[in-house]
PDB file of N, CA and C in Angstrom:
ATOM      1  N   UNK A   1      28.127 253.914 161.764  1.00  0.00           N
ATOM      2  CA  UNK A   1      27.945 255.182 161.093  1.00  0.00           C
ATOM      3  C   UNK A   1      29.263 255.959 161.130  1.00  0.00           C
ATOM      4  N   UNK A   2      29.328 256.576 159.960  1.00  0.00           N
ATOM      5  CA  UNK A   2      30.669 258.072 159.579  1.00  0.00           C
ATOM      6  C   UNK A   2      30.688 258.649 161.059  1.00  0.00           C
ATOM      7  N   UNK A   3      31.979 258.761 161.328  1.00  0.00           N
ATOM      8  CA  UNK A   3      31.877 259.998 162.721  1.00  0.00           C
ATOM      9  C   UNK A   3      32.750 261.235 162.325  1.00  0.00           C
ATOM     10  N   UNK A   4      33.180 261.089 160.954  1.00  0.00           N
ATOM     11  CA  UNK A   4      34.321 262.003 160.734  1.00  0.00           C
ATOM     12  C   UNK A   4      33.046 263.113 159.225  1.00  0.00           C
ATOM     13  N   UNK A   5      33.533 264.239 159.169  1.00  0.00           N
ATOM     14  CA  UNK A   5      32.577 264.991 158.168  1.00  0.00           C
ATOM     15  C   UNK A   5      32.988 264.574 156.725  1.00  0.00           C
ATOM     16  N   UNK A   6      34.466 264.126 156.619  1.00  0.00           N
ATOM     17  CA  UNK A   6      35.201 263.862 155.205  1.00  0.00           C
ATOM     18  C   UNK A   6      34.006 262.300 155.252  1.00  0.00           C
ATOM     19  N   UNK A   7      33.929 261.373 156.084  1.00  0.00           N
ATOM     20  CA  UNK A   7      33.768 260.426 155.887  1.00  0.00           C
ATOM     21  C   UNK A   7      31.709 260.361 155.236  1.00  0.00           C
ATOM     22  N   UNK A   8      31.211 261.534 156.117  1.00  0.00           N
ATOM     23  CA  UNK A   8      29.889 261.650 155.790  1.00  0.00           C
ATOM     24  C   UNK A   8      29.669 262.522 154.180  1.00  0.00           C
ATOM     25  N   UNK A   9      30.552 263.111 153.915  1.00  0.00           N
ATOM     26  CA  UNK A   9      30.937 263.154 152.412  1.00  0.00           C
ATOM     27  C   UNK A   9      31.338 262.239 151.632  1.00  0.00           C
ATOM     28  N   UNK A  10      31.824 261.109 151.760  1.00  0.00           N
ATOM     29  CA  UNK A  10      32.317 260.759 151.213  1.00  0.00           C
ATOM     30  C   UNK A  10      31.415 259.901 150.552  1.00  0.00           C
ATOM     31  N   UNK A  11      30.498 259.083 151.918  1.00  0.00           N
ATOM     32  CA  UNK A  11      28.943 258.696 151.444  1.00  0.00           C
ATOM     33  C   UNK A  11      28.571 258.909 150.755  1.00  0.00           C
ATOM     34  N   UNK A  12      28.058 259.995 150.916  1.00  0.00           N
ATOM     35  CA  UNK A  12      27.385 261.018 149.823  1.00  0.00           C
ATOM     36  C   UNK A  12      27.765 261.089 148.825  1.00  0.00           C
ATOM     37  N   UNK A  13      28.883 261.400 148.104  1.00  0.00           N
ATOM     38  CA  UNK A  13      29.769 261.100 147.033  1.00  0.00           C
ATOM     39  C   UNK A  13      29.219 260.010 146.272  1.00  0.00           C
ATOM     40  N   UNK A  14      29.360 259.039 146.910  1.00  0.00           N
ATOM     41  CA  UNK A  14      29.725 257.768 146.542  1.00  0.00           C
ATOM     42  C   UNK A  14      28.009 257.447 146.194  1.00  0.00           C
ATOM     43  N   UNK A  15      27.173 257.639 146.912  1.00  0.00           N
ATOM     44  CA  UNK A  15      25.725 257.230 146.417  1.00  0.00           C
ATOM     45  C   UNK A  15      25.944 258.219 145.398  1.00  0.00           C
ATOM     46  N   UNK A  16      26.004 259.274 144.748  1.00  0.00           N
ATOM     47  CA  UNK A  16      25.750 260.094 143.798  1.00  0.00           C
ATOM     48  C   UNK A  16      26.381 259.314 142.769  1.00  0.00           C
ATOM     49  N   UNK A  17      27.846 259.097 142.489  1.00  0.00           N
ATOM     50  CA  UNK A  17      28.270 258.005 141.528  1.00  0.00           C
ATOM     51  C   UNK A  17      27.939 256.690 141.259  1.00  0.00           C
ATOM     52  N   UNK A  18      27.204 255.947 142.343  1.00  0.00           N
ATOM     53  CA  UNK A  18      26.677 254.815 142.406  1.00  0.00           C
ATOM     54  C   UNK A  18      25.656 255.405 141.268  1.00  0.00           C
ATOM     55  N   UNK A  19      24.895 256.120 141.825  1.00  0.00           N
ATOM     56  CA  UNK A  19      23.464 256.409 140.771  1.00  0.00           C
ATOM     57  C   UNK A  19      23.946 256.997 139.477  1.00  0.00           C
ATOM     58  N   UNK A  20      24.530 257.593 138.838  1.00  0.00           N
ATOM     59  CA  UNK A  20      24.960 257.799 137.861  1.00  0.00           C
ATOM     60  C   UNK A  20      25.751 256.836 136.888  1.00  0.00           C
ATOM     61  N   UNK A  21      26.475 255.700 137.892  1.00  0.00           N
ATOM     62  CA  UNK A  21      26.844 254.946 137.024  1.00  0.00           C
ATOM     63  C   UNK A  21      26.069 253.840 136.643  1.00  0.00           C
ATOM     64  N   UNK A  22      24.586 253.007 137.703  1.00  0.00           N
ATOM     65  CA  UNK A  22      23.823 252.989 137.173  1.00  0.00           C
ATOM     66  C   UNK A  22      23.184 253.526 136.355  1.00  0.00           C
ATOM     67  N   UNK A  23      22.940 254.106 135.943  1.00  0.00           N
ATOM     68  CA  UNK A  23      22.262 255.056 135.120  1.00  0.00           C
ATOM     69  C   UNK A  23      22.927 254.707 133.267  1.00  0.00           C
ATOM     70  N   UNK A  24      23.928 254.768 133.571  1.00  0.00           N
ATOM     71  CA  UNK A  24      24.725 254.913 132.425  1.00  0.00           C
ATOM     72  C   UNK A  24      24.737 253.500 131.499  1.00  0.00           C
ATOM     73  N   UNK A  25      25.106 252.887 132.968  1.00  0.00           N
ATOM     74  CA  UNK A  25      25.227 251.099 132.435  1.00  0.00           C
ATOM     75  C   UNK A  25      24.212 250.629 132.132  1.00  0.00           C
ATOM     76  N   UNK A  26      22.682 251.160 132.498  1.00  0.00           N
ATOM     77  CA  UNK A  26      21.014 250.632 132.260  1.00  0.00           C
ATOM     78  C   UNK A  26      20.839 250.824 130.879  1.00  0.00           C
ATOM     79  N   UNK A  27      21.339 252.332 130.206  1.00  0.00           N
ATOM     80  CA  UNK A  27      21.126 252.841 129.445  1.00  0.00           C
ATOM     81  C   UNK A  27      21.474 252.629 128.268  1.00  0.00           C
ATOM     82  N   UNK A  28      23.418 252.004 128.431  1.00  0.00           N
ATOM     83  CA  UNK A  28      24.364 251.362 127.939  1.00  0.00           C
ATOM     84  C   UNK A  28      23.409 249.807 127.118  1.00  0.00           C
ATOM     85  N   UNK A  29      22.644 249.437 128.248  1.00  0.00           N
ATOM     86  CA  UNK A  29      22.291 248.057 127.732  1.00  0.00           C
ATOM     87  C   UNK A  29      20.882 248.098 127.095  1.00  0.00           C
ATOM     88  N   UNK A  30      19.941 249.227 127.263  1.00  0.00           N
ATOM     89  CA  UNK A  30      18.984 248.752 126.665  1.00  0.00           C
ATOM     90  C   UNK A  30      19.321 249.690 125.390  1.00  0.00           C
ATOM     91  N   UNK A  31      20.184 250.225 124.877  1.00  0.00           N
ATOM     92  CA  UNK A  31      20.770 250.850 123.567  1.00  0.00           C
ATOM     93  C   UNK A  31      20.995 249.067 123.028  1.00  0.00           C
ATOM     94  N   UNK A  32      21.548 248.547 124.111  1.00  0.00           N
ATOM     95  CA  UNK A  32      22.605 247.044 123.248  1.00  0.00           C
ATOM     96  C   UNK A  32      21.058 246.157 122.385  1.00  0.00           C
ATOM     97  N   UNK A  33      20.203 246.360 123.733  1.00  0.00           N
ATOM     98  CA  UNK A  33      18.839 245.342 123.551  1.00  0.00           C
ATOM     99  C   UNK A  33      18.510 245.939 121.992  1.00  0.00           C
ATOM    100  N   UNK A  34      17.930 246.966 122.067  1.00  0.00           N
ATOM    101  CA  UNK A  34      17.344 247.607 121.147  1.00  0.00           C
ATOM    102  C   UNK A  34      18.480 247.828 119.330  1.00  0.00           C
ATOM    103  N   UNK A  35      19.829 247.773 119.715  1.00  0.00           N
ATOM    104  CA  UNK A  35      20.094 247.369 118.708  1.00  0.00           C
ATOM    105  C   UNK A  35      20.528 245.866 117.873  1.00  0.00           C
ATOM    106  N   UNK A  36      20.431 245.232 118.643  1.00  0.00           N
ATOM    107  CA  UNK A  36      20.130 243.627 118.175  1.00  0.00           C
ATOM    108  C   UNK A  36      18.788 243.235 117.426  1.00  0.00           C
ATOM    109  N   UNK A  37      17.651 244.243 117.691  1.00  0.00           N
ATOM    110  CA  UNK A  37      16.820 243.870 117.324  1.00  0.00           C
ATOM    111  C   UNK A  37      16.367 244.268 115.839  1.00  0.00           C
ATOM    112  N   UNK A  38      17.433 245.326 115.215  1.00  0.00           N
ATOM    113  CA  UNK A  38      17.645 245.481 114.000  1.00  0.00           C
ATOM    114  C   UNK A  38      18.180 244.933 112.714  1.00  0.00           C
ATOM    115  N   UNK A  39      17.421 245.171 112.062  1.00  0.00           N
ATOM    116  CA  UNK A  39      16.971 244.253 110.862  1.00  0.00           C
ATOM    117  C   UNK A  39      17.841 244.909 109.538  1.00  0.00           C
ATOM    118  N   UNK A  40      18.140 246.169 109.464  1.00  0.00           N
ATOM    119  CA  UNK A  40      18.279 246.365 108.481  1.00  0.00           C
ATOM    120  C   UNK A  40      19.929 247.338 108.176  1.00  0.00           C
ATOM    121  N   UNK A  41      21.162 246.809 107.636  1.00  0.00           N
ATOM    122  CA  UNK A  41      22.102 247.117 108.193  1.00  0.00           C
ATOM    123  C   UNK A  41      22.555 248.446 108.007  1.00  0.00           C
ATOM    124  N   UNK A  42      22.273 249.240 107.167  1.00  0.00           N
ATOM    125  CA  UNK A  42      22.655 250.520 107.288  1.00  0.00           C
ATOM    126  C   UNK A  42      21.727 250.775 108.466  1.00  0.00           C
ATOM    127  N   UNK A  43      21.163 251.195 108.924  1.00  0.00           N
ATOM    128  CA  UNK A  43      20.347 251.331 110.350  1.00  0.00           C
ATOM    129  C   UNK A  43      21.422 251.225 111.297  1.00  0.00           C
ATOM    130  N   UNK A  44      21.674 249.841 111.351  1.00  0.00           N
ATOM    131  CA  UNK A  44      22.800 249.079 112.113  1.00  0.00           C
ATOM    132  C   UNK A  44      23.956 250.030 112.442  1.00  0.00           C
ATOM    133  N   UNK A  45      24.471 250.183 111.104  1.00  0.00           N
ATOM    134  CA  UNK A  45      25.880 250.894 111.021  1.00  0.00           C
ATOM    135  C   UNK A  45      25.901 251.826 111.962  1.00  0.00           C
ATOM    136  N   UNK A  46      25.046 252.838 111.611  1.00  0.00           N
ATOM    137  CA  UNK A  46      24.633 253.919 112.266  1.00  0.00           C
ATOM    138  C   UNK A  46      24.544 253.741 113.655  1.00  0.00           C
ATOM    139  N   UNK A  47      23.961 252.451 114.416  1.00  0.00           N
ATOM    140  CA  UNK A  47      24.160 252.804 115.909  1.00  0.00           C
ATOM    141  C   UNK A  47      25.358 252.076 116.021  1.00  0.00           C
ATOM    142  N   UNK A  48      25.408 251.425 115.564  1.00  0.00           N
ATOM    143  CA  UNK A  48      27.155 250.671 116.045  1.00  0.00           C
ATOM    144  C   UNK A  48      28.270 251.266 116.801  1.00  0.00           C
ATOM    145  N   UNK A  49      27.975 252.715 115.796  1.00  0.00           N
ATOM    146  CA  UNK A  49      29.390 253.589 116.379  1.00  0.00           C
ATOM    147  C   UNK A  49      28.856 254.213 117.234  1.00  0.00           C
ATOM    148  N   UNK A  50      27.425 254.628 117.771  1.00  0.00           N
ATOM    149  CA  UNK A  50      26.956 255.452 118.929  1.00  0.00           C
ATOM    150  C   UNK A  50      27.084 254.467 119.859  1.00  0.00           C
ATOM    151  N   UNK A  51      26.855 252.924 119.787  1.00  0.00           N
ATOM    152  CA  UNK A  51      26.915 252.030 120.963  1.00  0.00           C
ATOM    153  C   UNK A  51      28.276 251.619 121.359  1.00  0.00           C
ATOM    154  N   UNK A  52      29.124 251.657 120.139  1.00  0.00           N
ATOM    155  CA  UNK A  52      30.588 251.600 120.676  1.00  0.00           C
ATOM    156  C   UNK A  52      31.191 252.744 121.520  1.00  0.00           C
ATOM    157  N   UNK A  53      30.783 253.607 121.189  1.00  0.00           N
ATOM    158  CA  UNK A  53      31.336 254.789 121.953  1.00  0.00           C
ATOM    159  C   UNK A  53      30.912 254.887 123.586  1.00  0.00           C
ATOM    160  N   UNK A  54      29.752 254.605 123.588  1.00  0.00           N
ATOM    161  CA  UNK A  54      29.094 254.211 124.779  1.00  0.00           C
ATOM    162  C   UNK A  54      29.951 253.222 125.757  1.00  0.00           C
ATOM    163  N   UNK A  55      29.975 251.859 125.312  1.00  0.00           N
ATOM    164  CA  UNK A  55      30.614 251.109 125.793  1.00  0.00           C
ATOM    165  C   UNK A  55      31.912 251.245 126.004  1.00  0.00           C
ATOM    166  N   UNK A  56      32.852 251.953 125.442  1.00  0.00           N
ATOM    167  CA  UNK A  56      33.911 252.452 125.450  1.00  0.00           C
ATOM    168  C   UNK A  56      33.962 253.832 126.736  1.00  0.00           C
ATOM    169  N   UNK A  57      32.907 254.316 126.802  1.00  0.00           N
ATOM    170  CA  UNK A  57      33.228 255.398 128.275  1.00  0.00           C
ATOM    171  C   UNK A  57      32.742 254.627 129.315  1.00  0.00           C
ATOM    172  N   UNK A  58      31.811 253.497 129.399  1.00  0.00           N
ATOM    173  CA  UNK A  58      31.709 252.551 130.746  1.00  0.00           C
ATOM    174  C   UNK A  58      33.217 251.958 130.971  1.00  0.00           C
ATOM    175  N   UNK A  59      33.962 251.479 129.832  1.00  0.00           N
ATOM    176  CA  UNK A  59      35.097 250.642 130.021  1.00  0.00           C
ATOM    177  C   UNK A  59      36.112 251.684 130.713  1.00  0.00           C
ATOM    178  N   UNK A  60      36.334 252.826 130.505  1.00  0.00           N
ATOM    179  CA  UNK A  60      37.017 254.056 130.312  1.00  0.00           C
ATOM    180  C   UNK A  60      36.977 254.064 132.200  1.00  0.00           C
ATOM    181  N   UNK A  61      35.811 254.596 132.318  1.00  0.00           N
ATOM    182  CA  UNK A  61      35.349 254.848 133.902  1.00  0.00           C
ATOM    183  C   UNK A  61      35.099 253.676 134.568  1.00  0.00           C
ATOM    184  N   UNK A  62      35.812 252.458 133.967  1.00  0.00           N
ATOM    185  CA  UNK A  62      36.057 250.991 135.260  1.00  0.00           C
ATOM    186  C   UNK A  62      34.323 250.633 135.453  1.00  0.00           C
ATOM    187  N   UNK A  63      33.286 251.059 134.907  1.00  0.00           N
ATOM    188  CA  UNK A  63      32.079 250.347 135.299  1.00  0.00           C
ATOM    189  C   UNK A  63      31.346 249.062 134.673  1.00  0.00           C
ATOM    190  N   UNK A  64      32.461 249.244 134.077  1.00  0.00           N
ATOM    191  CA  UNK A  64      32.376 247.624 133.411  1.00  0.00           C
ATOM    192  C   UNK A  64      33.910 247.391 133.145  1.00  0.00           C
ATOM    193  N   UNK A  65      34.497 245.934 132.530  1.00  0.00           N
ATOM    194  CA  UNK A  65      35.739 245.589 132.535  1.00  0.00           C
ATOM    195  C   UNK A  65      36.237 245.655 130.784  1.00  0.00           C
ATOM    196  N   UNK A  66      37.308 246.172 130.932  1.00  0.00           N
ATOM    197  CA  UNK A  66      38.051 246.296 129.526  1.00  0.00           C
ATOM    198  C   UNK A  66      37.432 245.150 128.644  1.00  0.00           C
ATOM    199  N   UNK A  67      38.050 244.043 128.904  1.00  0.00           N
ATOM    200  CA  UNK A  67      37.621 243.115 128.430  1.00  0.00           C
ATOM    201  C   UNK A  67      35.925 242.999 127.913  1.00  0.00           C
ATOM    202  N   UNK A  68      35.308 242.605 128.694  1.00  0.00           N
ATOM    203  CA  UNK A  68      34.006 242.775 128.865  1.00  0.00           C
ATOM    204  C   UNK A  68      33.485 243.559 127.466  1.00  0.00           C
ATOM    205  N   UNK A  69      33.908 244.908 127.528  1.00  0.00           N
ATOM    206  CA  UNK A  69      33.727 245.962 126.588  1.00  0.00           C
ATOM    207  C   UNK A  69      34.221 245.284 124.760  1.00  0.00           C
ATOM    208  N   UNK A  70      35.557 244.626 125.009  1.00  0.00           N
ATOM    209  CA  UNK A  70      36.023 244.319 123.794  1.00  0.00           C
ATOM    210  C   UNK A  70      34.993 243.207 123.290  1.00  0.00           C
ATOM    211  N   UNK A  71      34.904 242.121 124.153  1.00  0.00           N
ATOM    212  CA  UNK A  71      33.957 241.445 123.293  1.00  0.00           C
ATOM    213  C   UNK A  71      32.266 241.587 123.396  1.00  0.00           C
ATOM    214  N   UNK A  72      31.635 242.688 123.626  1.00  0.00           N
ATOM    215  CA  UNK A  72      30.628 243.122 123.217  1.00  0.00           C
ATOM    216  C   UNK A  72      30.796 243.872 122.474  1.00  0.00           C
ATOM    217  N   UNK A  73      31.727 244.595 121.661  1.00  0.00           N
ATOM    218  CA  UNK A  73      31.990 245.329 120.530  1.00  0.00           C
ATOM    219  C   UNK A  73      32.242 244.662 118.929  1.00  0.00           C
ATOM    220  N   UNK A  74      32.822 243.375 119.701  1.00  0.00           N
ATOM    221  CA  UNK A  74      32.968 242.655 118.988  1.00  0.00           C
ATOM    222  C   UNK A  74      31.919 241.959 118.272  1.00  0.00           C
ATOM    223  N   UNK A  75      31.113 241.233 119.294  1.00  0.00           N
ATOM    224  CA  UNK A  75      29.591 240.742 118.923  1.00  0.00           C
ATOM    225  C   UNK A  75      29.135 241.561 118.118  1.00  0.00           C
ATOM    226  N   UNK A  76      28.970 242.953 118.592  1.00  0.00           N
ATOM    227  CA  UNK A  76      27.865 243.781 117.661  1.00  0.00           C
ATOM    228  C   UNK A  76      28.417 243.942 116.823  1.00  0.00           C
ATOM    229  N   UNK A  77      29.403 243.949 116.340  1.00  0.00           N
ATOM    230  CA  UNK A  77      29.976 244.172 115.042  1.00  0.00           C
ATOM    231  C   UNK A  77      29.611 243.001 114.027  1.00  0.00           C
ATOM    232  N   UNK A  78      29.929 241.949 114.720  1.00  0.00           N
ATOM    233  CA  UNK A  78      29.767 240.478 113.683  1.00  0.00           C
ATOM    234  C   UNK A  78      28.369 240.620 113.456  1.00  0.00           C
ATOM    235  N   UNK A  79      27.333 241.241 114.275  1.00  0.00           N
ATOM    236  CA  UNK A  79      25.887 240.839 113.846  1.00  0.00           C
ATOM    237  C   UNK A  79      25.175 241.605 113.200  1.00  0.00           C
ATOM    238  N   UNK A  80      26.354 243.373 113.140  1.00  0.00           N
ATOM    239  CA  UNK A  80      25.890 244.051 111.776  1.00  0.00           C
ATOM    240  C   UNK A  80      26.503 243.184 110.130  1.00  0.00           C
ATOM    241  N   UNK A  81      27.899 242.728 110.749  1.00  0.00           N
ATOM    242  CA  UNK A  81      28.667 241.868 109.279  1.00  0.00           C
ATOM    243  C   UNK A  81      27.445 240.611 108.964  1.00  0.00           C
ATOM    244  N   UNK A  82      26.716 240.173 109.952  1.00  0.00           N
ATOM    245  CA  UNK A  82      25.759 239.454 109.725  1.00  0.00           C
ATOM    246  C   UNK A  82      24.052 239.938 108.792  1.00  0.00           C
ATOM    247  N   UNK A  83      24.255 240.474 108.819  1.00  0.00           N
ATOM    248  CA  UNK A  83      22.837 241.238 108.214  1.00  0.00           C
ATOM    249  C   UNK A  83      23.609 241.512 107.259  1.00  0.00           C
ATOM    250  N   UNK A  84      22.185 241.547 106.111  1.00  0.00           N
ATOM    251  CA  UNK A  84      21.793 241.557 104.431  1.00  0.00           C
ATOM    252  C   UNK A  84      21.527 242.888 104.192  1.00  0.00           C
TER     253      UNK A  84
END
């Protein structure tokens, strides 16, 4: 256990960002789930850029990896260029 007060803050801290960045990344992905499952591409368009933006502030704040981010942006893009 912390014996120092910075250190019992710091805990604390750190579970608060833990939960928030869960939070973000859960949220991040069932936006991803839920837009794959669209059918119709103007629809599409429309979340594309709300889910890119998304994925782009996880990449931003290190809770996911740059990379990572580029080619799931990528995907969703090809599978709106994919739809009729």
């Amino acid at each position: 256990m912390a014996n120092h007060k910075s250190a019992l803050k710091r805990i604390r801290s750190n579970e608060a960002k833990r939960a928030r960045n869960k939070y973000q990344h859960k949220t991040t992905r069932n936006a991803i789930k839920s837009f794959r499952e669209l059918s119709v591409k103007k629809d599409a368009e429309e979340q594309l850029a709300k889910i890119t933006s998304m994925v782009d502030k996880l990449a931003k704040k290190n809770i996911i990896h740059t990379n990572k981010a580029s080619n799931l942006k990528s995907k969703l893009t090809k599978h709106v260029a994919s739809l009729a």
